[in-house]
PDB file of N, CA and C in Angstrom:
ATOM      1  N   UNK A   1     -17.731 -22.572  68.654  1.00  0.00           N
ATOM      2  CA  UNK A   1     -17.895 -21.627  67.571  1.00  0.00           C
ATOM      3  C   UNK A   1     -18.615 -22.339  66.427  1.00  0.00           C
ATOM      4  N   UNK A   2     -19.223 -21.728  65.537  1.00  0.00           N
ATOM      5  CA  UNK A   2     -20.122 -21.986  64.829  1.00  0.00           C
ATOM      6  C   UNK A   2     -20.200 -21.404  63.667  1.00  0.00           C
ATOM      7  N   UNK A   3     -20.118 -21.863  62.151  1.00  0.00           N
ATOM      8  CA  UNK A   3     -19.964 -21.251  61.208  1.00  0.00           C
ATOM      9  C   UNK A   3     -21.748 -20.728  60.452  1.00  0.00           C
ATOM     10  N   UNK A   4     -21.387 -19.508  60.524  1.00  0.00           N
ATOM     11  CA  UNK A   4     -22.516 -18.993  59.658  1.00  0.00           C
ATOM     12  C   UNK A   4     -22.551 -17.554  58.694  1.00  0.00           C
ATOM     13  N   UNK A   5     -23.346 -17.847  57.892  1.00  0.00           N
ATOM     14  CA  UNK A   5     -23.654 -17.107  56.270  1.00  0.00           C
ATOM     15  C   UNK A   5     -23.989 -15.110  56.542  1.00  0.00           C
ATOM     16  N   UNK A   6     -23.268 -14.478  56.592  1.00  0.00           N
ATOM     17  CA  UNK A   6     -24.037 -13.111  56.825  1.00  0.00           C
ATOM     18  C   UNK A   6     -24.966 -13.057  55.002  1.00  0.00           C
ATOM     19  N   UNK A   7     -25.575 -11.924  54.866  1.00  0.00           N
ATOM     20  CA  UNK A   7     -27.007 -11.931  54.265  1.00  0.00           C
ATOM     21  C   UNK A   7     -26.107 -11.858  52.803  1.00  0.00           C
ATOM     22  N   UNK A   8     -24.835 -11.005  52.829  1.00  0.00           N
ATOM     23  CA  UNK A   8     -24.075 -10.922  51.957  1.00  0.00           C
ATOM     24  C   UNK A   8     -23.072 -11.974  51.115  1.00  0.00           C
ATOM     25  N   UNK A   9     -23.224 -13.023  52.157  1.00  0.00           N
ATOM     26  CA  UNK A   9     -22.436 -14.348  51.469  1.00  0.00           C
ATOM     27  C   UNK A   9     -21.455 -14.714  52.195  1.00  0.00           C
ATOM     28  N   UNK A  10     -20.726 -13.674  52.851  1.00  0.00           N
ATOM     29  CA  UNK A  10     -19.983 -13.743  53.537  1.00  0.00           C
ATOM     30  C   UNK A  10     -19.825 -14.730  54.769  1.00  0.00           C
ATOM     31  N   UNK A  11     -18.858 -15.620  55.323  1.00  0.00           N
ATOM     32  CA  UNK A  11     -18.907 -16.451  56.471  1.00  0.00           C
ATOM     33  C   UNK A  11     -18.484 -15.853  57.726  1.00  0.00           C
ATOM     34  N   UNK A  12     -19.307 -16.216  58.327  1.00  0.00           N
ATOM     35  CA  UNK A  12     -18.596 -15.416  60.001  1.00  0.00           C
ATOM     36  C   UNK A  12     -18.526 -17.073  61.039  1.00  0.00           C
ATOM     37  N   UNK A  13     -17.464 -16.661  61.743  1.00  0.00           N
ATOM     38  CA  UNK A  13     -17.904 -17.837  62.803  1.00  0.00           C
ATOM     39  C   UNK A  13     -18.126 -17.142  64.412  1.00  0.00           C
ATOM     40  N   UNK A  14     -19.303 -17.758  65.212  1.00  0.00           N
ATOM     41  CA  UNK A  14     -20.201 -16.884  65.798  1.00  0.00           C
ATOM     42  C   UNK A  14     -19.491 -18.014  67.225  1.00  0.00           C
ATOM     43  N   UNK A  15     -19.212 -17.497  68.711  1.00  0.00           N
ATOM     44  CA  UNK A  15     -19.888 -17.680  69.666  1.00  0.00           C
ATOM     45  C   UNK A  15     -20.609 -17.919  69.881  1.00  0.00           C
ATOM     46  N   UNK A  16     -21.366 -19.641  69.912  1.00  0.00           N
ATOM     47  CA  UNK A  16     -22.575 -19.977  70.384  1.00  0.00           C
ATOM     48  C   UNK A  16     -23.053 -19.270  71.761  1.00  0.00           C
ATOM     49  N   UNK A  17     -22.467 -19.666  72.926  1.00  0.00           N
ATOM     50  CA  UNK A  17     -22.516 -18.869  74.047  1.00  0.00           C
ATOM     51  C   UNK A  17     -22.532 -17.760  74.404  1.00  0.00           C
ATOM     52  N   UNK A  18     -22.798 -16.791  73.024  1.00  0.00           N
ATOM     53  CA  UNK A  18     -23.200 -15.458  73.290  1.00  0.00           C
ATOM     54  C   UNK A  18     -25.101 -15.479  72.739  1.00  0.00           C
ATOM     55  N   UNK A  19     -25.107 -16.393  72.477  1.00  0.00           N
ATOM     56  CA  UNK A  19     -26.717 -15.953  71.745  1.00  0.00           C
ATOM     57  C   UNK A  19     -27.331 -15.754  72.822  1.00  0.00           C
ATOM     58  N   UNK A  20     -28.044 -14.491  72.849  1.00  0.00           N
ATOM     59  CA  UNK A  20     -29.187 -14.791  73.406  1.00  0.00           C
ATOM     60  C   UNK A  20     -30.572 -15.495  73.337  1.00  0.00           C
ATOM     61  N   UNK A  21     -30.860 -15.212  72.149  1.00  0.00           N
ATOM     62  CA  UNK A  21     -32.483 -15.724  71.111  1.00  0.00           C
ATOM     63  C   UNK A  21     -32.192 -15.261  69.791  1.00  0.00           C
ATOM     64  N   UNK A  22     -32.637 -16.151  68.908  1.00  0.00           N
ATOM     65  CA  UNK A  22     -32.749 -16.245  67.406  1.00  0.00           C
ATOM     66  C   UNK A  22     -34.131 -16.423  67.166  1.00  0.00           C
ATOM     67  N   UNK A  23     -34.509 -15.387  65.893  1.00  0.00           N
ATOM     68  CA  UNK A  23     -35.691 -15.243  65.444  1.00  0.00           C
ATOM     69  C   UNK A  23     -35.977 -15.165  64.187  1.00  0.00           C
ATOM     70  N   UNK A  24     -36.664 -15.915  63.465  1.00  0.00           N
ATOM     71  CA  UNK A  24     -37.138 -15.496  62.252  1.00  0.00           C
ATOM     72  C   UNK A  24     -38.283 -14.470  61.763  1.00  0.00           C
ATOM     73  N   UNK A  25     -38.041 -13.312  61.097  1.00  0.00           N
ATOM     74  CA  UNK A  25     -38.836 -12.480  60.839  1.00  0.00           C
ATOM     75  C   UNK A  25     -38.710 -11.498  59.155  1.00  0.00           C
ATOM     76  N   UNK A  26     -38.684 -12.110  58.352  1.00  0.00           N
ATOM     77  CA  UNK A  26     -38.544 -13.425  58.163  1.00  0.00           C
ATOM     78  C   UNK A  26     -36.810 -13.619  57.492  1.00  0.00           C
ATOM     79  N   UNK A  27     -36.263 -13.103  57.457  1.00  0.00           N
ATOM     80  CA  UNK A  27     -34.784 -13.398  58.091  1.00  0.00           C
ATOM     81  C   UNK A  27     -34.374 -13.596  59.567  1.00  0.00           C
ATOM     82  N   UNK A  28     -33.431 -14.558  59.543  1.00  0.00           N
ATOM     83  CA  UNK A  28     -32.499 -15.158  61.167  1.00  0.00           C
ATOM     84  C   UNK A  28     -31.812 -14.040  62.052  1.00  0.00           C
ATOM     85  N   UNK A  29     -32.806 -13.670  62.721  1.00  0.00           N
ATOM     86  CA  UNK A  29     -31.817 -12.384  63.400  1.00  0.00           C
ATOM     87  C   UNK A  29     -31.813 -12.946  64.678  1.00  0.00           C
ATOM     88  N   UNK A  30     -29.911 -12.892  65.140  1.00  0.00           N
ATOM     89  CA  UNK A  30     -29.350 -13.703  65.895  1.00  0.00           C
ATOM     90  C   UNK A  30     -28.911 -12.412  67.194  1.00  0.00           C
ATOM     91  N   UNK A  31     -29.510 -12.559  68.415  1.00  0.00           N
ATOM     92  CA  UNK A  31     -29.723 -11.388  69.287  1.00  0.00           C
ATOM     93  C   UNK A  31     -28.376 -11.766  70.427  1.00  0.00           C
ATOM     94  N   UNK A  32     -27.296 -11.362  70.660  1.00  0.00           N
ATOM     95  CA  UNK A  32     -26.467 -11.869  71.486  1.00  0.00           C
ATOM     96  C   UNK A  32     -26.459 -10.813  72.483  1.00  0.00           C
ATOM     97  N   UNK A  33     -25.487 -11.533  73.699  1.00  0.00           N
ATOM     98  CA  UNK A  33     -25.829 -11.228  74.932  1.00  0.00           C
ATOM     99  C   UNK A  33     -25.461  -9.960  75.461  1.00  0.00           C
ATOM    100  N   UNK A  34     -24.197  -9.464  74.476  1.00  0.00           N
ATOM    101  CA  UNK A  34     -23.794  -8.325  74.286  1.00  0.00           C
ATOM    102  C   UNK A  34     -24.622  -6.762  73.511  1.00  0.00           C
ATOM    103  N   UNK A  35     -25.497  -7.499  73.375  1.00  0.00           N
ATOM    104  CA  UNK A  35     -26.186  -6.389  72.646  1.00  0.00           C
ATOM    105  C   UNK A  35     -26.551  -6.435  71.050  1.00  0.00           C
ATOM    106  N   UNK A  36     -25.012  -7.276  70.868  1.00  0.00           N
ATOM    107  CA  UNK A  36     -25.180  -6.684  68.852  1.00  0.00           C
ATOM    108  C   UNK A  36     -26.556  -7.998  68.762  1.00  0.00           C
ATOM    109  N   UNK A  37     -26.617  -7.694  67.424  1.00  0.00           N
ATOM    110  CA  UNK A  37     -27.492  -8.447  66.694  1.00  0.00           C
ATOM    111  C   UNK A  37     -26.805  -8.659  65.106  1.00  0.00           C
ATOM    112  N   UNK A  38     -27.458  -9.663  64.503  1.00  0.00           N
ATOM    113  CA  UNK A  38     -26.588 -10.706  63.733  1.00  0.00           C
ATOM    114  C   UNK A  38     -27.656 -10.811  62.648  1.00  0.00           C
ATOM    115  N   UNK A  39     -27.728 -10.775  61.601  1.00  0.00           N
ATOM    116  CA  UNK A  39     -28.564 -11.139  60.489  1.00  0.00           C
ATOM    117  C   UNK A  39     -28.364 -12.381  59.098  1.00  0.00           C
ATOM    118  N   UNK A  40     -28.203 -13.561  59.318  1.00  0.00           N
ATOM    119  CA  UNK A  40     -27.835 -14.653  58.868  1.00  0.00           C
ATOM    120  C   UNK A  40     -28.797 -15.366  57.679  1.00  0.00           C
ATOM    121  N   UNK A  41     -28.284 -15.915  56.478  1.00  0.00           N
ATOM    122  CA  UNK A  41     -29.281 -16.868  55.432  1.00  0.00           C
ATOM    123  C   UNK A  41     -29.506 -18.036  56.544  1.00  0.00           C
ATOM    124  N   UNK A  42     -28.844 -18.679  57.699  1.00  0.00           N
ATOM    125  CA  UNK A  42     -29.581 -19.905  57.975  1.00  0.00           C
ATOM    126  C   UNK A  42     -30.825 -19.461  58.463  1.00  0.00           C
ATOM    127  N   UNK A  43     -31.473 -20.358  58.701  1.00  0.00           N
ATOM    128  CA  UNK A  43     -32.961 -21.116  59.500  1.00  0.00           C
ATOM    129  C   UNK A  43     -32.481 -21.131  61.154  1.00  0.00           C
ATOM    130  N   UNK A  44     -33.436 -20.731  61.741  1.00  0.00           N
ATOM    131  CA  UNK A  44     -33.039 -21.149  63.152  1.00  0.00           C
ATOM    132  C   UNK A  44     -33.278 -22.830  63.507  1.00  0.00           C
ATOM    133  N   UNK A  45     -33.970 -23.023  62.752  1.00  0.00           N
ATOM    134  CA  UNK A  45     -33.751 -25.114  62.956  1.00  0.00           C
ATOM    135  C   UNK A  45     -31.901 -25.233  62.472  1.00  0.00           C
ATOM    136  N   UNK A  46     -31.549 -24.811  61.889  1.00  0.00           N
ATOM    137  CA  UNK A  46     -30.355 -24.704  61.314  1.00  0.00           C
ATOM    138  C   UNK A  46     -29.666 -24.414  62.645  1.00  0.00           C
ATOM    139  N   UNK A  47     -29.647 -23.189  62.899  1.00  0.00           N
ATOM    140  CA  UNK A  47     -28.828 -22.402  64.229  1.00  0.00           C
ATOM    141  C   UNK A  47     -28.718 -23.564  65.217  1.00  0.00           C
ATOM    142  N   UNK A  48     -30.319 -24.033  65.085  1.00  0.00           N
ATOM    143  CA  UNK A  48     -29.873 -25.129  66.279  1.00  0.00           C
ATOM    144  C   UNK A  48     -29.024 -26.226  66.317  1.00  0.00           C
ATOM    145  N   UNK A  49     -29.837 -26.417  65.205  1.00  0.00           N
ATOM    146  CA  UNK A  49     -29.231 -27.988  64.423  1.00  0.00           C
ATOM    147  C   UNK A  49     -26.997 -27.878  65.212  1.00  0.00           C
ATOM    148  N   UNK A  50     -26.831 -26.344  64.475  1.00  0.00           N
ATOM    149  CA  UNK A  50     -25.329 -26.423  64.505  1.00  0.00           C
ATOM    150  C   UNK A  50     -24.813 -26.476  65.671  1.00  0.00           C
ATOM    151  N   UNK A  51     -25.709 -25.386  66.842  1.00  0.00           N
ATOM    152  CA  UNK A  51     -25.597 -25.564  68.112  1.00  0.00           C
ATOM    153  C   UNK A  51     -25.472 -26.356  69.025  1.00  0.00           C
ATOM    154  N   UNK A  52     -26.347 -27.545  68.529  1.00  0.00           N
ATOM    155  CA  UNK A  52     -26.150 -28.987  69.149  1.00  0.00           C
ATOM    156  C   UNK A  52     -24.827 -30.215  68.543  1.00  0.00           C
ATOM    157  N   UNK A  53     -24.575 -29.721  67.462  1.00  0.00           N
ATOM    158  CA  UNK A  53     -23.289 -30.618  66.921  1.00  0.00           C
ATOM    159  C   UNK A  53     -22.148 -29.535  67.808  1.00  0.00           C
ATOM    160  N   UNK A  54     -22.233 -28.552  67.366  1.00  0.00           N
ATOM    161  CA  UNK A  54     -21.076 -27.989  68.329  1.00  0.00           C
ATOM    162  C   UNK A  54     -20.905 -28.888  69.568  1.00  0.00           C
ATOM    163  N   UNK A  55     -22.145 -28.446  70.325  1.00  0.00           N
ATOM    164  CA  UNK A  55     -22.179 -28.497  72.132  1.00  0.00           C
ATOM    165  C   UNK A  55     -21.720 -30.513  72.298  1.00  0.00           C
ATOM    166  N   UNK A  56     -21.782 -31.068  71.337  1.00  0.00           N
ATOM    167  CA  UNK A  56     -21.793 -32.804  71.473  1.00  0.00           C
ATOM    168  C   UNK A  56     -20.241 -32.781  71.210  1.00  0.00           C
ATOM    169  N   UNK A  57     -19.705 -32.285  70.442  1.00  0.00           N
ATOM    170  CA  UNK A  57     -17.739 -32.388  69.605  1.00  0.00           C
ATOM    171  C   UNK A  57     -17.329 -31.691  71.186  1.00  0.00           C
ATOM    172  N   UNK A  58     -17.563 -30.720  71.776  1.00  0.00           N
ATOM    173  CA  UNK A  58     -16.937 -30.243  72.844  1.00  0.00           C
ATOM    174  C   UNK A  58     -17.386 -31.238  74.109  1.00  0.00           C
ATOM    175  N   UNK A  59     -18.246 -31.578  74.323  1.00  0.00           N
ATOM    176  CA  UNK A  59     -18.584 -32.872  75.071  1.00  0.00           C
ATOM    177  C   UNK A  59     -17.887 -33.820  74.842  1.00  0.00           C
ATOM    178  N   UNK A  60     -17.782 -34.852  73.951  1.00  0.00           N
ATOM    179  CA  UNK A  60     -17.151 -35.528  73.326  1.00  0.00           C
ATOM    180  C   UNK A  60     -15.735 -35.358  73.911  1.00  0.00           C
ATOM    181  N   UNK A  61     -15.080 -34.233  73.226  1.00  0.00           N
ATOM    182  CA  UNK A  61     -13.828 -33.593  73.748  1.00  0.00           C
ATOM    183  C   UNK A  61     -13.212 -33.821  75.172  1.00  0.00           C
ATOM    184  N   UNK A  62     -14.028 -33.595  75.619  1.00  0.00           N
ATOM    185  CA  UNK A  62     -13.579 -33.471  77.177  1.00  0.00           C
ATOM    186  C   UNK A  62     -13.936 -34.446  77.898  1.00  0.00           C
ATOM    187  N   UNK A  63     -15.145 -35.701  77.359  1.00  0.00           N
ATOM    188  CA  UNK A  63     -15.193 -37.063  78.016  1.00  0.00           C
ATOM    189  C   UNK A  63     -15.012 -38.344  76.872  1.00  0.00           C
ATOM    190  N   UNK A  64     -14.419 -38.861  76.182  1.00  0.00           N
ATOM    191  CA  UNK A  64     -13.775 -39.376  75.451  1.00  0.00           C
ATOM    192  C   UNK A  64     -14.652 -40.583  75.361  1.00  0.00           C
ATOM    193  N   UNK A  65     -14.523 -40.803  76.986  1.00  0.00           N
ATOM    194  CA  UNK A  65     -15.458 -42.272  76.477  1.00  0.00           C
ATOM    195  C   UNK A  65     -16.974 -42.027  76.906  1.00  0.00           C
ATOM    196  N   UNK A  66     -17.127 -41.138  76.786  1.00  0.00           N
ATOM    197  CA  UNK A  66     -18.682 -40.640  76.250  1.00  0.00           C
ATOM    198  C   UNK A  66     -19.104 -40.436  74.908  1.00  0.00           C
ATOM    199  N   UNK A  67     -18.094 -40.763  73.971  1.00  0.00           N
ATOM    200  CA  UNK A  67     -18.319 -40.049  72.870  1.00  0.00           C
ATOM    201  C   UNK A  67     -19.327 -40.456  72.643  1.00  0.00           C
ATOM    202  N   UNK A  68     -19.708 -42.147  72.257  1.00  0.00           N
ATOM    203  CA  UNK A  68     -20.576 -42.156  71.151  1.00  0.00           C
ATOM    204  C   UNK A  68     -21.908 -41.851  71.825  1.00  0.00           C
ATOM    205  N   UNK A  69     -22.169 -41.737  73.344  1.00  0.00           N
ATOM    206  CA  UNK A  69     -23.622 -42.225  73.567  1.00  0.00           C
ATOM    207  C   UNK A  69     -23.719 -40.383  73.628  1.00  0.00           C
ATOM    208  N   UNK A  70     -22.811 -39.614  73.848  1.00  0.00           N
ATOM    209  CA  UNK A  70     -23.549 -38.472  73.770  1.00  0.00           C
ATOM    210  C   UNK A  70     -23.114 -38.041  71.974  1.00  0.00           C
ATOM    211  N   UNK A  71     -22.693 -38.768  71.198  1.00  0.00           N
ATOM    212  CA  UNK A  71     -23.216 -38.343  69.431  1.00  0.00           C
ATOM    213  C   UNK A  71     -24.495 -39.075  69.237  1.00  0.00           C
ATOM    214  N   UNK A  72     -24.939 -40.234  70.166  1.00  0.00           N
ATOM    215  CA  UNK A  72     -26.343 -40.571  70.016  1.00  0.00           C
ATOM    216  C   UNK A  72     -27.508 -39.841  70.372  1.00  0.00           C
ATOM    217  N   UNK A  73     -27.045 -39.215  71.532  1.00  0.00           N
ATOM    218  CA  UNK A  73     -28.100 -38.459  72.057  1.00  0.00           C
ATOM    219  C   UNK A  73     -28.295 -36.948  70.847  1.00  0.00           C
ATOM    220  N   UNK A  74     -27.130 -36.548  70.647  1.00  0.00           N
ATOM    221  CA  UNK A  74     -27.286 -35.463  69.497  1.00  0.00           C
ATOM    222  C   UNK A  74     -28.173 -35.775  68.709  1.00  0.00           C
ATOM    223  N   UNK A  75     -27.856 -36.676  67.951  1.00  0.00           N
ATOM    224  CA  UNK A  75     -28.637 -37.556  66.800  1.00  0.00           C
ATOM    225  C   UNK A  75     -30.049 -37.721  67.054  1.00  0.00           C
ATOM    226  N   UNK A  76     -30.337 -38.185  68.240  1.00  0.00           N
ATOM    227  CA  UNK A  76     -32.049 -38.451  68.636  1.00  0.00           C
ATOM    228  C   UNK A  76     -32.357 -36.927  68.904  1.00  0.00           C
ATOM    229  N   UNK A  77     -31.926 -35.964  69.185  1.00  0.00           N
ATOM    230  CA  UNK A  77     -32.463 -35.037  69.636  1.00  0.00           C
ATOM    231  C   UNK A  77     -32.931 -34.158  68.011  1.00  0.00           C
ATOM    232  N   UNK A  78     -32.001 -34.558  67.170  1.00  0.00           N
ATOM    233  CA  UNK A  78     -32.058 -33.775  65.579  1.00  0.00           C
ATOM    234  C   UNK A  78     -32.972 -34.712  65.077  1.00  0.00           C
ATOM    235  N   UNK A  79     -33.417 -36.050  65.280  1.00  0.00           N
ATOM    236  CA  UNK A  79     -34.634 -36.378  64.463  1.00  0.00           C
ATOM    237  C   UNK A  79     -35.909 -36.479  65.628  1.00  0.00           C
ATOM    238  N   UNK A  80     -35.566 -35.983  66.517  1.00  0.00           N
ATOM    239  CA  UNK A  80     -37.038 -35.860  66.889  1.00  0.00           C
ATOM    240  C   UNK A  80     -37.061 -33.983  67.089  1.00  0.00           C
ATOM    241  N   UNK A  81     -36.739 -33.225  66.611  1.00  0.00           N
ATOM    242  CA  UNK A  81     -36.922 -31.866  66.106  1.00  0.00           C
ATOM    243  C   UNK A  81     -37.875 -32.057  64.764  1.00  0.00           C
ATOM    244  N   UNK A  82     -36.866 -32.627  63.897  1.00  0.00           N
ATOM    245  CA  UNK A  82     -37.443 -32.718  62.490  1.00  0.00           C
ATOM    246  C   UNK A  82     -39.062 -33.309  62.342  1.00  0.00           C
ATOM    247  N   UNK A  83     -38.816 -34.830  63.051  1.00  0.00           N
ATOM    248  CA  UNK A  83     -40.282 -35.497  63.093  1.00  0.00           C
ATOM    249  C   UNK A  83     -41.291 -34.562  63.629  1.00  0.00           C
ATOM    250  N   UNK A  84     -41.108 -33.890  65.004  1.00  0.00           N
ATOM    251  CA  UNK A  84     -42.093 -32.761  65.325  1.00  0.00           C
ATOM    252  C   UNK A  84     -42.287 -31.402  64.236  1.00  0.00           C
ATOM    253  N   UNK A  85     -40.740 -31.078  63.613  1.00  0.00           N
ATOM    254  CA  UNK A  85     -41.259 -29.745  62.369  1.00  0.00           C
ATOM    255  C   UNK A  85     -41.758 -30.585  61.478  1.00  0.00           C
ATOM    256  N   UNK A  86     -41.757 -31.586  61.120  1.00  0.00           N
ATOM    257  CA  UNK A  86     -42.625 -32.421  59.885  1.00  0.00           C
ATOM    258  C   UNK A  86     -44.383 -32.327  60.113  1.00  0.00           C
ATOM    259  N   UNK A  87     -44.623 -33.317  61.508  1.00  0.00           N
ATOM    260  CA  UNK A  87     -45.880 -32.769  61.764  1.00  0.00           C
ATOM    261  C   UNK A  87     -46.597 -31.674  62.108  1.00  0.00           C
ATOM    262  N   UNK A  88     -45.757 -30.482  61.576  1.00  0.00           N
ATOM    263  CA  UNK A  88     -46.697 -29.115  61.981  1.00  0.00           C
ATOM    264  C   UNK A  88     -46.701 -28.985  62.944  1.00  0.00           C
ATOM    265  N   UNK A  89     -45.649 -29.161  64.102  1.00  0.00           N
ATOM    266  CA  UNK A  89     -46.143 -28.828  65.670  1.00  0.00           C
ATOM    267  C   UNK A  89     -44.772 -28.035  65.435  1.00  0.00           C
ATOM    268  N   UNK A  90     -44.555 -27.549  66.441  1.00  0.00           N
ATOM    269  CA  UNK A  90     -43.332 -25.990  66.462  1.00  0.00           C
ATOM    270  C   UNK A  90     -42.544 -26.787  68.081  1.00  0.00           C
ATOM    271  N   UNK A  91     -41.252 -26.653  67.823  1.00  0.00           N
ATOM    272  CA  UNK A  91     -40.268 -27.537  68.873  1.00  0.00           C
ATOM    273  C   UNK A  91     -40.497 -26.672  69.952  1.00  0.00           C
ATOM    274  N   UNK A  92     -39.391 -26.897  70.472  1.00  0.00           N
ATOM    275  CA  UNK A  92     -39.362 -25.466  72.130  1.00  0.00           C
ATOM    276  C   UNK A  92     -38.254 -25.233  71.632  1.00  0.00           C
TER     277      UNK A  92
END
């Protein structure tokens, strides 16, 4: 689960594993698998950003002595997002 901003201020915490696709247009509209759709102040670099700290704490969780090399791998994966949105190229 994942904490995020509705447009109103308000906090919701979201089911990562329901997203389907997140889009900016130019608000975060968060499309889940169920149908609804979600309208959020974050950034989808954001969405991700949280998506991947989530998905590493539940990893973590469940292999203990994995922790640190998969909080490393989190970590390399969030600065080489950034270094690629820095140079003007668009991530996958």
């Amino acid at each position: 689960m994942i904490d995020l901003t509705r447009l109103n201020g308000h906090r919701m915490v979201v089911n990562c594993d329901l997203i389907k696709f997140a889009e900016s247009s130019p608000d975060t509209t968060i499309s889940l698998v169920t149908g609804e759709k979600l309208i959020v102040l974050e950034s989808c670099d954001e969405l991700t950003e949280r998506i991947l700290i989530y998905r590493s704490k539940v990893l973590a969780r469940a292999w203990p002595e994995s922790a640190s090399a998969l909080n490393a791998r989190a970590a390399l994966t969030v600065m080489n997002e950034e270094r690629i949105t820095d140079n003007g190229q668009h991530g996958s």
